[in-house]
Protein backbone atom coordinates (compact mmCIF):
# COMPACT_ATOMS: atom_id res chain seq x y z
CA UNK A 1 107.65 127.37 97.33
CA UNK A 2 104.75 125.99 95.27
CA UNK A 3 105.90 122.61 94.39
CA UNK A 4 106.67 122.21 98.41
CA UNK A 5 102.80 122.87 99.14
CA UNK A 6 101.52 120.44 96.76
CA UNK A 7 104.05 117.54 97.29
CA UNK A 8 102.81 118.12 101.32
CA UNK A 9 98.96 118.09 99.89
CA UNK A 10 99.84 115.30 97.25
CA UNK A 11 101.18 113.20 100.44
CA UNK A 12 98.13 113.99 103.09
CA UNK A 13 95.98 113.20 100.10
CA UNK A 14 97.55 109.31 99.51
CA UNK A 15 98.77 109.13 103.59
CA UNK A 16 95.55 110.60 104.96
CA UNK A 17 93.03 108.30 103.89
CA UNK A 18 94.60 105.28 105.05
CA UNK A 19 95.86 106.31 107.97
CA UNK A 20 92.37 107.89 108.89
CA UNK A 21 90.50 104.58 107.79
CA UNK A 22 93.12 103.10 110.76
CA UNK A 23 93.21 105.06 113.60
CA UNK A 24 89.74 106.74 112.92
CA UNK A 25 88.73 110.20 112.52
CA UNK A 26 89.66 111.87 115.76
CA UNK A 27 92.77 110.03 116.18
CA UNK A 28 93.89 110.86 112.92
CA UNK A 29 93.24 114.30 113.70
CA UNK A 30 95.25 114.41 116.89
CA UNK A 31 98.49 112.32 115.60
CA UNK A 32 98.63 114.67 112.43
CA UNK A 33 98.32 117.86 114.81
CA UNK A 34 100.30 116.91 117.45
CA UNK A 35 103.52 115.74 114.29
CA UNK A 36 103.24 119.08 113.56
CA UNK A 37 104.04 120.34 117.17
CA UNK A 38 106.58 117.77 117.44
CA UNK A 39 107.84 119.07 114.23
CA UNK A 40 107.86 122.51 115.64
CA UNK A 41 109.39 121.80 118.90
CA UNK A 42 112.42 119.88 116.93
CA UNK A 43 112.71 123.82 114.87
CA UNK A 44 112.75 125.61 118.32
CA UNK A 45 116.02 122.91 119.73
CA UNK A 46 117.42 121.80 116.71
CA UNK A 47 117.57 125.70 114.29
CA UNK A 48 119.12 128.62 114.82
CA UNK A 49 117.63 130.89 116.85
CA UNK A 50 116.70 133.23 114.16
CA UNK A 51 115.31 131.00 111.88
CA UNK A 52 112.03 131.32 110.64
CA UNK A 53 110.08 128.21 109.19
CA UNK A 54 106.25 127.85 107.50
CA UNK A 55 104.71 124.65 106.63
CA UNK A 56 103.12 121.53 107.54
CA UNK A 57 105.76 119.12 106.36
CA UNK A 58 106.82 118.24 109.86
CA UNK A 59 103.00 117.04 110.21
CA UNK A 60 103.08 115.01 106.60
CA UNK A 61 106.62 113.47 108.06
CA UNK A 62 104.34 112.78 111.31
CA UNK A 63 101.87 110.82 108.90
CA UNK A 64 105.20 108.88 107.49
CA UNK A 65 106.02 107.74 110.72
CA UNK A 66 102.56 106.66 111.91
CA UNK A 67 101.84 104.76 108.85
CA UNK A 68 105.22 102.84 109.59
CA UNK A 69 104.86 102.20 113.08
CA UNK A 70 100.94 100.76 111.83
CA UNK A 71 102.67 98.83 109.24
CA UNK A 72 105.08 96.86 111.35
CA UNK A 73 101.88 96.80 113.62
CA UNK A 74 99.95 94.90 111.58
CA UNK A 75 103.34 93.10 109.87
CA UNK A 76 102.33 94.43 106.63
CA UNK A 77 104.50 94.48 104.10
CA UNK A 78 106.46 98.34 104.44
CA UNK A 79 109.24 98.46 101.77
CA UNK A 80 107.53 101.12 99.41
CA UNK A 81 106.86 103.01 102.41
CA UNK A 82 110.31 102.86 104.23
CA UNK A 83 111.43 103.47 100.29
CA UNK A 84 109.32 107.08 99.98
CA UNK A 85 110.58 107.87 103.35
CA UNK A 86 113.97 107.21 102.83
CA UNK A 87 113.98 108.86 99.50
CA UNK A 88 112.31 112.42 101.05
CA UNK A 89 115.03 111.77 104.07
CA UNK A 90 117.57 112.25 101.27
CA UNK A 91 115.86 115.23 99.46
CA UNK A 92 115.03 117.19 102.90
CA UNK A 93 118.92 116.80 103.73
CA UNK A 94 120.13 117.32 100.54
CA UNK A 95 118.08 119.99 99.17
CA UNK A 96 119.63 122.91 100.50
CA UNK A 97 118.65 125.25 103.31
CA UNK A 98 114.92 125.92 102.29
CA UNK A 99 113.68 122.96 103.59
CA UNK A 100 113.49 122.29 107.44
CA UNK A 101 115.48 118.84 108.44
CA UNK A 102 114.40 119.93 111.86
CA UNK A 103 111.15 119.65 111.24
CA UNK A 104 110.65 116.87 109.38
CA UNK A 105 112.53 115.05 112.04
CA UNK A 106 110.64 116.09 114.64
CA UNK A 107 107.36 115.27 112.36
CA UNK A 108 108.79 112.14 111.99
CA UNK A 109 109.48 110.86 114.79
CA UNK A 110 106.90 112.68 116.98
CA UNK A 111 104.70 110.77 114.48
CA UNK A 112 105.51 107.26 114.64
CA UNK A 113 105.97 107.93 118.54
CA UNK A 114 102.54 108.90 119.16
CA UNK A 115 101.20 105.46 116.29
CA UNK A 116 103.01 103.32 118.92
CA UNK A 117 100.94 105.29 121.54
CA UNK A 118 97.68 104.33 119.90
CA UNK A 119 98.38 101.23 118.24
CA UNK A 120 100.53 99.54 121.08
CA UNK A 121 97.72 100.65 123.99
CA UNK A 122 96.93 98.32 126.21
CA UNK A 123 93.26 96.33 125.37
CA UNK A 124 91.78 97.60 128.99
CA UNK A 125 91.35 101.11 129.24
CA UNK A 126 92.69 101.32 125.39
CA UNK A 127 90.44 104.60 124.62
CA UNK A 128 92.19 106.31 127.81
CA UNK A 129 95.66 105.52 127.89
CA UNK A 130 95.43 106.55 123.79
CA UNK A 131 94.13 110.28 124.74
CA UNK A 132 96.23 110.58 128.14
CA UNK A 133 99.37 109.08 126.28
CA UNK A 134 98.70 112.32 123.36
CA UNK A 135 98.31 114.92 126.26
CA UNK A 136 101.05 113.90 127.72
CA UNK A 137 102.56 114.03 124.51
CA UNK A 138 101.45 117.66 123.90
CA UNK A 139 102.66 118.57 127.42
CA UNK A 140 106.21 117.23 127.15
CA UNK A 141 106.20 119.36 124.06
CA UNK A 142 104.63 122.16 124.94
CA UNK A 143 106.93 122.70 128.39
CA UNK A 144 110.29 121.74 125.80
CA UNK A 145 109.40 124.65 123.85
CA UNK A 146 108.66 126.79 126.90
CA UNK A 147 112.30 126.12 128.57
CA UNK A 148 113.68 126.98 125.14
CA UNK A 149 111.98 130.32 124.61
CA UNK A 150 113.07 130.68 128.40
CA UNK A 151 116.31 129.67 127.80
CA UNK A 152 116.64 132.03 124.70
CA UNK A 153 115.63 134.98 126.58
């Protein structure tokens, strides 16, 4: 649907920029990328197998959750935030079977998973456990989807 592609470019516009001026350009990159594998890992467990989905919510979600997990980083102040999420939990449940829970779930909490990966690194090495932590990440999904298609087959 139309309105569902520009609330997802209406939230990367206001998520994106702060979230980028964070965790930097290629970090950014690789957290809102790797929410949306997350997200699509979460469709392949979580959906019917015959269910087809299109989007990058589950990536937006992702941004969500990073965002919050940077928040209670830096003990910022999070209530709008946990608000907006809350309120878009609520409308992805309750809006009917268009919209993938599964995904934004998995965006969501892939999300603030890998945040605590970058923000909660270790000082020594920080640059090295942030990109081995992510490929990790992307493994453990990537070999989850692979058993599923294997299991579905």
């Amino acid at each position: 649907a139309v309105w569902h592609i520009a609330f997802n470019m209406m939230a990367l516009y206001f998520l994106g920029p702060q979230l980028e001026m964070v965790l930097g350009r290629a970090r950014f990159l690789a957290i809102y990328l790797l929410s949306g594998l997350a997200a699509s890992t979460a469709v392949m467990w979580l959906s019917n197998q015959h269910t087809q989905t299109l989007g990058a919510s589950g990536a937006i979600f992702g941004l969500m959750g990073a965002l919050l997990v940077v928040g209670l980083k830096i003990r910022a102040n999070v209530q709008q935030l946990v608000f907006w999420i809350g309120l878009n939990v609520v409308f992805t449940v309750t809006a009917g079977s268009y919209i993938s829970w599964q995904g934004h779930f998995g965006g969501l909490v892939g999300g603030g998973l890998l945040a605590g990966l970058v923000v909660y690194a270790p000082r020594q090495g920080r640059a090295v456990f942030q990109w081995t932590a992510m490929g990790l990440f992307a493994v453990a999904c990537l070999v989850l989807v692979a058993v599923r298609v294997a299991a579905l087959s």
